[in-house]
N, C-alpha and C. Protein backbone atom coordinates (compact mmCIF):
# COMPACT_ATOMS: atom_id res chain seq x y z
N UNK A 1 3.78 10.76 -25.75
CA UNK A 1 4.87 11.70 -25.87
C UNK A 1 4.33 13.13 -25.91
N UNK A 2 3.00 13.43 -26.69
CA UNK A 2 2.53 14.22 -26.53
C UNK A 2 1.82 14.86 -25.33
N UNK A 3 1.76 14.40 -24.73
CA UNK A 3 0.56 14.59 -23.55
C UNK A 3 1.84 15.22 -22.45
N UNK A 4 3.29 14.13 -22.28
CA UNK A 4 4.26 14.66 -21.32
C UNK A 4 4.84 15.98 -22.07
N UNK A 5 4.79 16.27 -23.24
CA UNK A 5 5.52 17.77 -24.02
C UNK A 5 4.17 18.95 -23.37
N UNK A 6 2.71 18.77 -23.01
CA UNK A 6 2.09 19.56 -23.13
C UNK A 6 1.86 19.65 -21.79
N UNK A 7 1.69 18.43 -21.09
CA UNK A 7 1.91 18.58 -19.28
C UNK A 7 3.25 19.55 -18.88
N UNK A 8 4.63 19.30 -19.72
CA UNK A 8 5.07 20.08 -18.95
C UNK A 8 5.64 21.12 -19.34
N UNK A 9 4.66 21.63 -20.32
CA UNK A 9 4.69 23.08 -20.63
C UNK A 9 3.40 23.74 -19.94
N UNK A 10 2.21 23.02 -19.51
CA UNK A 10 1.64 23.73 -18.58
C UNK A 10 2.28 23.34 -17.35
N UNK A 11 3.04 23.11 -17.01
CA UNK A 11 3.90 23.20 -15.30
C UNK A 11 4.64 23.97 -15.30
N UNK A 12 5.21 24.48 -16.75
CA UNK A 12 6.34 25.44 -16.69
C UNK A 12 5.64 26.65 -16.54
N UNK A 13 4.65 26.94 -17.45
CA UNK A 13 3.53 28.03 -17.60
C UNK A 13 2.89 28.47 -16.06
N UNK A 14 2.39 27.32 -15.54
CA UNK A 14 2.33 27.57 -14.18
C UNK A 14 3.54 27.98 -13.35
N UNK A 15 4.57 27.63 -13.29
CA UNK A 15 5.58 28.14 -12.43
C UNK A 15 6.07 29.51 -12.80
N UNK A 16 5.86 29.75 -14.28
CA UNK A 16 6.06 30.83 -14.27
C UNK A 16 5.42 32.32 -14.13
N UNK A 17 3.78 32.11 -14.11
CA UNK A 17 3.28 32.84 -14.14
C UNK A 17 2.44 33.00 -12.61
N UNK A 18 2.84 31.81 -11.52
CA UNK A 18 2.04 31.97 -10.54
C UNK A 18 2.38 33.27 -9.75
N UNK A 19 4.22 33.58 -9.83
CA UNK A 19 4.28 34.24 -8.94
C UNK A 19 3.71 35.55 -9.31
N UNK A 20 3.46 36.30 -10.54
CA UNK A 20 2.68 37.20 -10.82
C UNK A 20 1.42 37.75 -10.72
N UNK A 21 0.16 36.22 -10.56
CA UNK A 21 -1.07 36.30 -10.46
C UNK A 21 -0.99 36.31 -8.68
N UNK A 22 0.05 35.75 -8.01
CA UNK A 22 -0.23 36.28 -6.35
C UNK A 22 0.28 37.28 -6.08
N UNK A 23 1.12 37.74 -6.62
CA UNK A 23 1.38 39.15 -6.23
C UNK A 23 0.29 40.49 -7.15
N UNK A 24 -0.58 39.94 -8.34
CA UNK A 24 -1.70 40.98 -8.17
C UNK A 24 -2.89 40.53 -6.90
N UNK A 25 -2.56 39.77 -6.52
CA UNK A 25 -3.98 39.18 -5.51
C UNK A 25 -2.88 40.05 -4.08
N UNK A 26 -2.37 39.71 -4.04
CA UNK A 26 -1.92 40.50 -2.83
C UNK A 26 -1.63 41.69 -3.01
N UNK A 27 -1.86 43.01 -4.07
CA UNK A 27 -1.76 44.44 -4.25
C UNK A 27 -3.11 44.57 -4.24
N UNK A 28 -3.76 44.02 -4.82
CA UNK A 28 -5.48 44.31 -4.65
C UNK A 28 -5.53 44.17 -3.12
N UNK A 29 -5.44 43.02 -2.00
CA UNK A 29 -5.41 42.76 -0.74
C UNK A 29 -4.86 44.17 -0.42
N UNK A 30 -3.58 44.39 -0.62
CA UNK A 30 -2.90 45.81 0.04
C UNK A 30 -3.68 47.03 -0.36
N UNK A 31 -4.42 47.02 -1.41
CA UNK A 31 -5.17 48.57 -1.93
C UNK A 31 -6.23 48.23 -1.08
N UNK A 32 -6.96 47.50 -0.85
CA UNK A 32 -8.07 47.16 -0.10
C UNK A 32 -7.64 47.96 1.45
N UNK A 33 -6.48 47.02 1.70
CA UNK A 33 -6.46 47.71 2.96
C UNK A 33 -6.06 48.77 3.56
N UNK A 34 -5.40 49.50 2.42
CA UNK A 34 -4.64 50.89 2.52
C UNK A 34 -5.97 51.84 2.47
N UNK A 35 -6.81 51.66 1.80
CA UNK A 35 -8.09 52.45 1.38
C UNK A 35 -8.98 52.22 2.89
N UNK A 36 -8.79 51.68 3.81
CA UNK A 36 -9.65 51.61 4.96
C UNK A 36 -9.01 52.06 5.87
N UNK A 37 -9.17 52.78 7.29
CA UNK A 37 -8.53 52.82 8.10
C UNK A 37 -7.76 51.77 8.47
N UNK A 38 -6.56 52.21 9.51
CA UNK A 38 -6.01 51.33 9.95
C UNK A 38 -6.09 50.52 11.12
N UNK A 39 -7.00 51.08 11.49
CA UNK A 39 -7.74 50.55 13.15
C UNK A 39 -8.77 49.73 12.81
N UNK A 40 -9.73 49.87 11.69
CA UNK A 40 -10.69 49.41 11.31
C UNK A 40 -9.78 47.96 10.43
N UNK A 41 -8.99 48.15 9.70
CA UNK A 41 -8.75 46.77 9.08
C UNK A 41 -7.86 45.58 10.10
N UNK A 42 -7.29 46.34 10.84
CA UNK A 42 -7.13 45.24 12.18
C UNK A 42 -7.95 44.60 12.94
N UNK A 43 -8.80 45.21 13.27
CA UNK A 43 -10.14 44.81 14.01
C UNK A 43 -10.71 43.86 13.49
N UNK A 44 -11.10 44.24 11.75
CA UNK A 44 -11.65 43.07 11.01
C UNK A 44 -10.80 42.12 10.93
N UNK A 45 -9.53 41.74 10.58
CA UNK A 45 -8.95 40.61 10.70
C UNK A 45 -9.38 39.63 12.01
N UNK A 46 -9.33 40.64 13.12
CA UNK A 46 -9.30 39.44 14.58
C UNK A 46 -10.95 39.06 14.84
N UNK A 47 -11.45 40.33 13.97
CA UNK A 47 -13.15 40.04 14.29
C UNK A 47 -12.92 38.51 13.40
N UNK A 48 -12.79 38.13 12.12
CA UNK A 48 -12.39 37.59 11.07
C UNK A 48 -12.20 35.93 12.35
N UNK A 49 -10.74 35.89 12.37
CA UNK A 49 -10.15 34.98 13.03
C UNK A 49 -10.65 34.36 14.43
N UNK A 50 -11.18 35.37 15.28
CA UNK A 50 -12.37 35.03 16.39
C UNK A 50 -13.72 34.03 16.09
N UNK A 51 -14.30 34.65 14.92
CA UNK A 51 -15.12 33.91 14.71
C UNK A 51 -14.96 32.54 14.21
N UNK A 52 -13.99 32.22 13.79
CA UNK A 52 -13.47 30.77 12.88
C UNK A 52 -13.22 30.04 13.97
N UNK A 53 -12.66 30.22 15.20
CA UNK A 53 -12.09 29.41 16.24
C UNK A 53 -13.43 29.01 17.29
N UNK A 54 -13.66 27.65 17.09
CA UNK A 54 -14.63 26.94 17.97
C UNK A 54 -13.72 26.77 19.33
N UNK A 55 -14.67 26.88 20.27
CA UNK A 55 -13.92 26.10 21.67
C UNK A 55 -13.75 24.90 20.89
N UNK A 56 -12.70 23.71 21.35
CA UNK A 56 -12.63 22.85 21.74
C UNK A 56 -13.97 21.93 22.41
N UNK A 57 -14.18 20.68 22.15
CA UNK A 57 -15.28 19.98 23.33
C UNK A 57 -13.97 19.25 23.74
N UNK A 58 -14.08 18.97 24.96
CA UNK A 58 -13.43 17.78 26.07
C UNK A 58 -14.21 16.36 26.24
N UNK A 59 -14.46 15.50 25.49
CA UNK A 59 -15.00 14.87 26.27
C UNK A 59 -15.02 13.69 27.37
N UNK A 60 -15.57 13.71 28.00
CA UNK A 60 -15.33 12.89 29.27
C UNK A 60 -15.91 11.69 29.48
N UNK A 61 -15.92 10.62 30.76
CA UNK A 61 -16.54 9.91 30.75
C UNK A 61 -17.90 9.85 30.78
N UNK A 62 -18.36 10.57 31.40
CA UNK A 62 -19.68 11.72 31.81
C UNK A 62 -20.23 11.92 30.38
N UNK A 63 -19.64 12.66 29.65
CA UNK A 63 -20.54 12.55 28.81
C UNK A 63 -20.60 12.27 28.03
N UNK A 64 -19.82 11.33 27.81
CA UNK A 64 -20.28 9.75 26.48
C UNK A 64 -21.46 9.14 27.52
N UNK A 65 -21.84 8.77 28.73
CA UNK A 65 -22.74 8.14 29.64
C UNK A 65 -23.99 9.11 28.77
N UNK A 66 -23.85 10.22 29.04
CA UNK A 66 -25.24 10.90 28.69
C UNK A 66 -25.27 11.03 27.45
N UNK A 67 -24.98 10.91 26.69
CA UNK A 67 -24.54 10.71 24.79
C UNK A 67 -25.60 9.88 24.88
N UNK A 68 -25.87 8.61 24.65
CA UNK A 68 -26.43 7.87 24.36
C UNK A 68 -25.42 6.75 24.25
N UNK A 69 -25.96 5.77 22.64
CA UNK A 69 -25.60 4.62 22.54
C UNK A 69 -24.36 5.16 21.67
N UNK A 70 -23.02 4.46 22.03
CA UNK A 70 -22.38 5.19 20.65
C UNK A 70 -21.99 3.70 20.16
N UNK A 71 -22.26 3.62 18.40
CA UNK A 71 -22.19 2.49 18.26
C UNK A 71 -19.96 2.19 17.63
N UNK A 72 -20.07 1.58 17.60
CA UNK A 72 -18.58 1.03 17.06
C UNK A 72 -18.42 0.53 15.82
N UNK A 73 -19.45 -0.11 15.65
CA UNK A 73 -19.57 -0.19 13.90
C UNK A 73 -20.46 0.33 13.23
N UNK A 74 -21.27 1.34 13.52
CA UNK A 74 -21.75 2.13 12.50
C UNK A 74 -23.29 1.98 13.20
N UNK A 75 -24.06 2.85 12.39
CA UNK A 75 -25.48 2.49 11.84
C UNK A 75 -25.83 1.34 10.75
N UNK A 76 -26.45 0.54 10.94
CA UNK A 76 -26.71 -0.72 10.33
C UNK A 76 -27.55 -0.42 9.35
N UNK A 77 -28.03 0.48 9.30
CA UNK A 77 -28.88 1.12 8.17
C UNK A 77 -28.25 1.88 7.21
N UNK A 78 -27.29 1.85 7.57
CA UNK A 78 -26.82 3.25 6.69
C UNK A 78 -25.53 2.50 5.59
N UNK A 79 -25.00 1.01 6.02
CA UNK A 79 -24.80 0.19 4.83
C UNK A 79 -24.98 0.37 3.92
N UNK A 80 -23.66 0.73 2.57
CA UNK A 80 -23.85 0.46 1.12
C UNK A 80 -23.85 -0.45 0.65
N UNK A 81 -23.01 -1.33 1.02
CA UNK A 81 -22.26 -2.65 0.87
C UNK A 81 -22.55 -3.76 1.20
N UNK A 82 -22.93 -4.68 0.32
CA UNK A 82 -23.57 -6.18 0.47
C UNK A 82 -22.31 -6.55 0.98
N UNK A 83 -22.99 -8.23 2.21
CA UNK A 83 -21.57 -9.05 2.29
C UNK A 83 -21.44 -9.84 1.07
N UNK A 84 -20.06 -10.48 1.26
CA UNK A 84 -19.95 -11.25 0.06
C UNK A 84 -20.34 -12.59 0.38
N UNK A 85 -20.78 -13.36 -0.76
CA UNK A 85 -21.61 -14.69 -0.34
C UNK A 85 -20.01 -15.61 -0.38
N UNK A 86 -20.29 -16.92 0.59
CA UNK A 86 -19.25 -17.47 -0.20
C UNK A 86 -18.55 -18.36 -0.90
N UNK A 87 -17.58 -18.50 -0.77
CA UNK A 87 -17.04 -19.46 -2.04
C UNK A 87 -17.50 -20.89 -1.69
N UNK A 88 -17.65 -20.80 -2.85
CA UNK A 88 -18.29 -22.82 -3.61
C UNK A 88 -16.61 -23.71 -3.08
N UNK A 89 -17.33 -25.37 -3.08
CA UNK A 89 -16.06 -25.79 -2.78
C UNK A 89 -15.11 -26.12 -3.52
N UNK A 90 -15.53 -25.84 -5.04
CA UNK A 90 -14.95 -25.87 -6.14
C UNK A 90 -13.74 -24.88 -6.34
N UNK A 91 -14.24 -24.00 -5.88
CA UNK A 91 -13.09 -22.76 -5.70
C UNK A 91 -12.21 -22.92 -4.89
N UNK A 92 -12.25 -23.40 -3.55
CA UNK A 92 -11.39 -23.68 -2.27
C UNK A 92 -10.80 -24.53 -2.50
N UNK A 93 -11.46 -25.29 -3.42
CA UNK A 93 -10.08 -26.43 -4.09
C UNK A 93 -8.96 -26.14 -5.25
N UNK A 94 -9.55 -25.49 -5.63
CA UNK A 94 -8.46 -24.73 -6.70
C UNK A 94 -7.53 -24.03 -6.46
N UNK A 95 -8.11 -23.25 -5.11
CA UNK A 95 -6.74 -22.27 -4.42
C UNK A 95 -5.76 -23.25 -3.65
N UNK A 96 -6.20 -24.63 -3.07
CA UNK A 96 -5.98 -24.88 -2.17
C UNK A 96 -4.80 -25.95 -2.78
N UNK A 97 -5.05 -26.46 -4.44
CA UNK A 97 -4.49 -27.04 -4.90
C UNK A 97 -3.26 -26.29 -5.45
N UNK A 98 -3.68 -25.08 -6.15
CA UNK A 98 -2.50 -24.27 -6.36
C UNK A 98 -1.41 -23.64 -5.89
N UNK A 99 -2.06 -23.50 -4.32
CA UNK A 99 -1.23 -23.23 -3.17
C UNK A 99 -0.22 -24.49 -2.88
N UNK A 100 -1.01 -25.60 -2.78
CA UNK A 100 0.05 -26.73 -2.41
C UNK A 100 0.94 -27.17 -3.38
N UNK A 101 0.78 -26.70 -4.58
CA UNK A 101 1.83 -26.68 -6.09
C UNK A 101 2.77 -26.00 -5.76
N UNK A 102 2.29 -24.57 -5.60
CA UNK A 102 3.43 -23.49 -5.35
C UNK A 102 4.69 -23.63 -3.83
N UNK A 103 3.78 -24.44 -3.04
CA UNK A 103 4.55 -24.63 -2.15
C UNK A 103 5.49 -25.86 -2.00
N UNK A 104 4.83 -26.95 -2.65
CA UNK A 104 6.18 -28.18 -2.82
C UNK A 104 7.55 -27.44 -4.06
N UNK A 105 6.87 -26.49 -4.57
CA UNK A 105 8.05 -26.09 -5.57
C UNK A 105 8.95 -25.21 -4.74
N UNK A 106 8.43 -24.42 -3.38
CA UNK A 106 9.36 -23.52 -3.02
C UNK A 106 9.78 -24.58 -2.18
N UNK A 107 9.45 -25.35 -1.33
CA UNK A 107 10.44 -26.15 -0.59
C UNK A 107 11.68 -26.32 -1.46
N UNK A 108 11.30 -27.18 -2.53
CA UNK A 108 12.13 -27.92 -3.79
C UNK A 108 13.54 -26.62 -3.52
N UNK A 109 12.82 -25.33 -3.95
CA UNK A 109 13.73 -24.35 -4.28
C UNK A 109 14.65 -24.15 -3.04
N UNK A 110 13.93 -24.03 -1.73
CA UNK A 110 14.35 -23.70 -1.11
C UNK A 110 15.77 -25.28 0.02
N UNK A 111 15.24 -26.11 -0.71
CA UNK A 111 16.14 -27.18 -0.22
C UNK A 111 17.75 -27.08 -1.36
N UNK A 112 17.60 -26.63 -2.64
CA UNK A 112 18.36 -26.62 -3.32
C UNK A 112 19.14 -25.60 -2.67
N UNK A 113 18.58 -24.08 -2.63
CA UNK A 113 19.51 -23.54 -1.84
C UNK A 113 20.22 -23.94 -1.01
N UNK A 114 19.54 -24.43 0.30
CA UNK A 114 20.35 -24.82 1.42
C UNK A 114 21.69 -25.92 0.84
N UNK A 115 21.57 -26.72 -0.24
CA UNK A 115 22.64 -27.59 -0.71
C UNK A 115 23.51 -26.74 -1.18
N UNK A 116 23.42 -25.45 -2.23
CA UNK A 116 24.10 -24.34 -2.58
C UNK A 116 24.83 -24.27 -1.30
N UNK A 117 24.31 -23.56 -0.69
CA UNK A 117 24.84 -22.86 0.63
C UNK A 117 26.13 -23.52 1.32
N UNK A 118 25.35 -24.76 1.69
CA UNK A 118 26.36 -25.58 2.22
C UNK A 118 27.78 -26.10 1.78
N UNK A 119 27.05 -26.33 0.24
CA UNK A 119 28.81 -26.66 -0.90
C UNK A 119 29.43 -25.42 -0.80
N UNK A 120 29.29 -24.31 -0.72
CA UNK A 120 29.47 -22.61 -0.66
C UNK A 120 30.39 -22.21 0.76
N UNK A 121 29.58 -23.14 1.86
CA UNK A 121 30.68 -22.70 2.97
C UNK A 121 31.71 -24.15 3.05
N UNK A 122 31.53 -24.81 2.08
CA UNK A 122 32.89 -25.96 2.42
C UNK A 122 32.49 -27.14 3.10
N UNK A 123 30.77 -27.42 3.30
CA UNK A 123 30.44 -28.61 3.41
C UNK A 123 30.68 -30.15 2.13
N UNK A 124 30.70 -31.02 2.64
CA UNK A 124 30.62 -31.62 0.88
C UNK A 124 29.42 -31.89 0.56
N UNK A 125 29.38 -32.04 -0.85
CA UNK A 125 27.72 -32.14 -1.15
C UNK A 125 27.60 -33.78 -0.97
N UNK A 126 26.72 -34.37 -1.04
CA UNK A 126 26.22 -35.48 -1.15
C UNK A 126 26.03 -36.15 -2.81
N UNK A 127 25.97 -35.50 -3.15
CA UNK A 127 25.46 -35.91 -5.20
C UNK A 127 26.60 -35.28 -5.46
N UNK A 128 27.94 -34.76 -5.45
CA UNK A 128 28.65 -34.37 -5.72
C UNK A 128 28.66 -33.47 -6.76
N UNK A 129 28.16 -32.57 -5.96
CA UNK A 129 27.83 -31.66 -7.24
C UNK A 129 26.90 -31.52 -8.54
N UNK A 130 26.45 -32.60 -8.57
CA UNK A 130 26.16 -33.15 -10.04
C UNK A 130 23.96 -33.31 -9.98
N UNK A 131 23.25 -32.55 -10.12
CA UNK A 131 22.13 -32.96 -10.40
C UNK A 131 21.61 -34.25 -11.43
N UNK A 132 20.99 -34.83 -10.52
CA UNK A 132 20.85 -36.36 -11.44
C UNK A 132 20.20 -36.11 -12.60
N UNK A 133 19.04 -35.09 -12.62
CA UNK A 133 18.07 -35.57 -13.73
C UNK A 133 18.99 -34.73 -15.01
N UNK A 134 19.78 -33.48 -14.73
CA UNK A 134 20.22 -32.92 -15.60
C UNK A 134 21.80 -32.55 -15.89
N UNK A 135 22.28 -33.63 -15.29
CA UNK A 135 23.63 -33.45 -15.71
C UNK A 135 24.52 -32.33 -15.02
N UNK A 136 25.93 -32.58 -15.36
CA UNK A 136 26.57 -31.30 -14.43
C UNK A 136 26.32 -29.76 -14.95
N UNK A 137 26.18 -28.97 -14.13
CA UNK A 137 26.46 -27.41 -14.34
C UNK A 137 27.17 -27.04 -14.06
N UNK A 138 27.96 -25.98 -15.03
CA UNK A 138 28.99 -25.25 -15.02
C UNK A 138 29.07 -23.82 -14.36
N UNK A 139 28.04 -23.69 -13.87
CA UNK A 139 27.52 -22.01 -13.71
C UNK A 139 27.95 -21.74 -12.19
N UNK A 140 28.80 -20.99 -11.56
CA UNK A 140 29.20 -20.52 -10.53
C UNK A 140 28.66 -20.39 -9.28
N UNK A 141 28.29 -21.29 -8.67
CA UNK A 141 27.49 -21.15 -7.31
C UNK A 141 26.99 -20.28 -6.44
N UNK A 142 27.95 -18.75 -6.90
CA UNK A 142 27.34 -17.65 -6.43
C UNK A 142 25.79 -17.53 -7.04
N UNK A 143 26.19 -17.89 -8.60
CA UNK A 143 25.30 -17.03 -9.38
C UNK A 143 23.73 -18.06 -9.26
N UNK A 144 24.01 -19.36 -9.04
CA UNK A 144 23.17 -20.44 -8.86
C UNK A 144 22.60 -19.91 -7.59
N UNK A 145 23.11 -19.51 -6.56
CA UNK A 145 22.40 -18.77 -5.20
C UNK A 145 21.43 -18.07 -5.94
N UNK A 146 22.28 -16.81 -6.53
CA UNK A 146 21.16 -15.40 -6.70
C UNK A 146 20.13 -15.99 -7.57
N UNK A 147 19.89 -17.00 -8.41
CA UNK A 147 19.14 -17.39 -9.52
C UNK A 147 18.12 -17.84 -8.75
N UNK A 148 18.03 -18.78 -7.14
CA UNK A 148 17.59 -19.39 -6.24
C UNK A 148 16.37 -18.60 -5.80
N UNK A 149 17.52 -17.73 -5.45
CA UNK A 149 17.04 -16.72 -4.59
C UNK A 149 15.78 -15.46 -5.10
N UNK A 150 15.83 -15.46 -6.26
CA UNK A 150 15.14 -14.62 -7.30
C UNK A 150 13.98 -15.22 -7.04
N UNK A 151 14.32 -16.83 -7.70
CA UNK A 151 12.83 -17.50 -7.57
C UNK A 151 12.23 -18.18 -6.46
N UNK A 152 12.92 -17.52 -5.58
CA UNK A 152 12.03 -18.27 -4.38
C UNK A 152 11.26 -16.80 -4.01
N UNK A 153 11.69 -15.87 -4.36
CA UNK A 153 11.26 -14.06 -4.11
C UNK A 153 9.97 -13.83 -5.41
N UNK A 154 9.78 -14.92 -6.27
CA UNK A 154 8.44 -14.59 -6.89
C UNK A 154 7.90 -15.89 -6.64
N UNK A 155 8.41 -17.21 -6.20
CA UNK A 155 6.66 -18.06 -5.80
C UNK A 155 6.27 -17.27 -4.50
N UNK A 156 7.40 -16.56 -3.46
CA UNK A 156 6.67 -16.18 -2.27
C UNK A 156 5.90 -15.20 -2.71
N UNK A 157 5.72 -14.23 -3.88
CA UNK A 157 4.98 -12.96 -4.11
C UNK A 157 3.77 -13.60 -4.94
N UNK A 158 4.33 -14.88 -5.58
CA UNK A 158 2.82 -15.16 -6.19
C UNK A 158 1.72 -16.55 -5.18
N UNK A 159 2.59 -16.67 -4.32
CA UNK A 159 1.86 -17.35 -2.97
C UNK A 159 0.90 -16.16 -2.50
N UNK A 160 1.48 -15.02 -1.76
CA UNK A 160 0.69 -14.01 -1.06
C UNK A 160 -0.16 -13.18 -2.43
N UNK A 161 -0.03 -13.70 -3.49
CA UNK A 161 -1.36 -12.80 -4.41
C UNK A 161 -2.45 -13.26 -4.29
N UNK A 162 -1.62 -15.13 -4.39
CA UNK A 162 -3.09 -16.17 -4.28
C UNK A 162 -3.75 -16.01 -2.95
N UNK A 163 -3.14 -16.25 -2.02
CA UNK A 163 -3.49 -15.66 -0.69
C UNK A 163 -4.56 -14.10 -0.70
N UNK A 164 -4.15 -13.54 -1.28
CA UNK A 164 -4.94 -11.90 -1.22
C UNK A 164 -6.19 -12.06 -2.23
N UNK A 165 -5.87 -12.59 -3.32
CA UNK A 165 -6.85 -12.90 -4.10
C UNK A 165 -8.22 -13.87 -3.77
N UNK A 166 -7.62 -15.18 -2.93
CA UNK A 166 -9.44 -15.54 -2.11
C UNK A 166 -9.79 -15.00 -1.32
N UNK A 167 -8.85 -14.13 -0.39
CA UNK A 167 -9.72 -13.08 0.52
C UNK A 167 -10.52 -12.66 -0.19
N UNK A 168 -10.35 -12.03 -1.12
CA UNK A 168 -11.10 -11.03 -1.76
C UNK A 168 -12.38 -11.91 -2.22
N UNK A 169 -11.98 -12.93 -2.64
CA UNK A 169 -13.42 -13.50 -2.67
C UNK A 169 -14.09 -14.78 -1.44
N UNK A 170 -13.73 -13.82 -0.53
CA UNK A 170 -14.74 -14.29 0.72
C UNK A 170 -13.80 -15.41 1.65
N UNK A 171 -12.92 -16.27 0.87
CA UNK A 171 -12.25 -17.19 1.33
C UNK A 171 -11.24 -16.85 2.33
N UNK A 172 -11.35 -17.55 3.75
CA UNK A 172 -10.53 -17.26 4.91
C UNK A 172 -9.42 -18.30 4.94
N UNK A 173 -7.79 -17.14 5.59
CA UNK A 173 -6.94 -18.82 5.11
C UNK A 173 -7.00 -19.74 5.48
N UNK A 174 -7.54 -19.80 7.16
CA UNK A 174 -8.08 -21.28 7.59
C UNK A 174 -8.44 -22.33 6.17
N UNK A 175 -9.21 -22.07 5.50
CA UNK A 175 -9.88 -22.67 4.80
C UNK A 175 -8.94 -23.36 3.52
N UNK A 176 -8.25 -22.68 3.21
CA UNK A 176 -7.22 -23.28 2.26
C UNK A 176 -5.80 -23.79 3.15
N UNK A 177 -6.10 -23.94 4.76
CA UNK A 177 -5.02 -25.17 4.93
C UNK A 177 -5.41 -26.51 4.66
């Protein structure tokens, strides 16, 4: 709480005092240049601005040929970065098992929906409504969608973590089909 009361009293401090410290930087700039001729402080500007501006290079086919070698991935020497060694098969089984957890559960989820759906546009259900292992629910089929739908929107986000997460350690997805 403290830190946002003192951040933004130096933002206010800054906004308020910048426009003062550039307008003495730009009266010093103007005394500077009022005190020199006026032919002479034009000159220096373009002398100024001339010198900053490089041609352009073009280059052509021609002379990447006479360039030399140009490489595409780098200097091989000049590497910071070890590769990564990789994963044991102990590991590839763990992702590979967790992955196939997460994914019989989103089917699961995602077959329930489609039964939602269908009782929803006026198909009949088959189980009549009624889940065997847990008895009837009372809860509104809209809201049984969006509840669906929620959790099929975090096994897919915690599918693609697991996914991002053995990349990171070396593991290609080939490998965990």
């Amino acid at each position: 709480m403290i830190r946002q009361l003192l951040s933004a009293l130096c933002l206010a401090a800054f906004c308020l005092l910048g426009p003062f410290v550039q307008g003495a930087r730009g009266q010093d700039s103007a005394t500077n240049n009022a005190s020199m001729p006026a032919s002479t402080a034009s000159t220096s500007t373009t002398n100024a601005q001339a010198t900053t501006e490089k041609p352009k290079k073009v280059w052509t086919n021609d002379d990447v040929k006479t360039a030399g070698g140009v490489s595409v991935f780098g200097d091989s020497r000049n590497q910071k970065y070890t590769m990564t060694k990789p994963a044991d098969r102990a590991t590839i089984a763990k992702y590979k098992n967790d992955l196939q957890k997460l994914q019989a559960e989103l089917n699961d989820v995602n077959k329930k929906l489609q039964d939602y759906r269908d009782f929803a546009s006026g198909k009949p259900a088959n189980e009549g409504g009624r889940d065997l292992d847990r008895g009837y629910n009372r809860t509104p089929v809209d809201q049984q969608i969006a509840k669906l739908q929620d959790k099929k929107k975090r096994l897919e986000d915690h599918i693609d973590a697991l996914y991002d997460s053995a990349r990171k350690q070396g593991i290609e997805s080939g490998q965990l089909k």
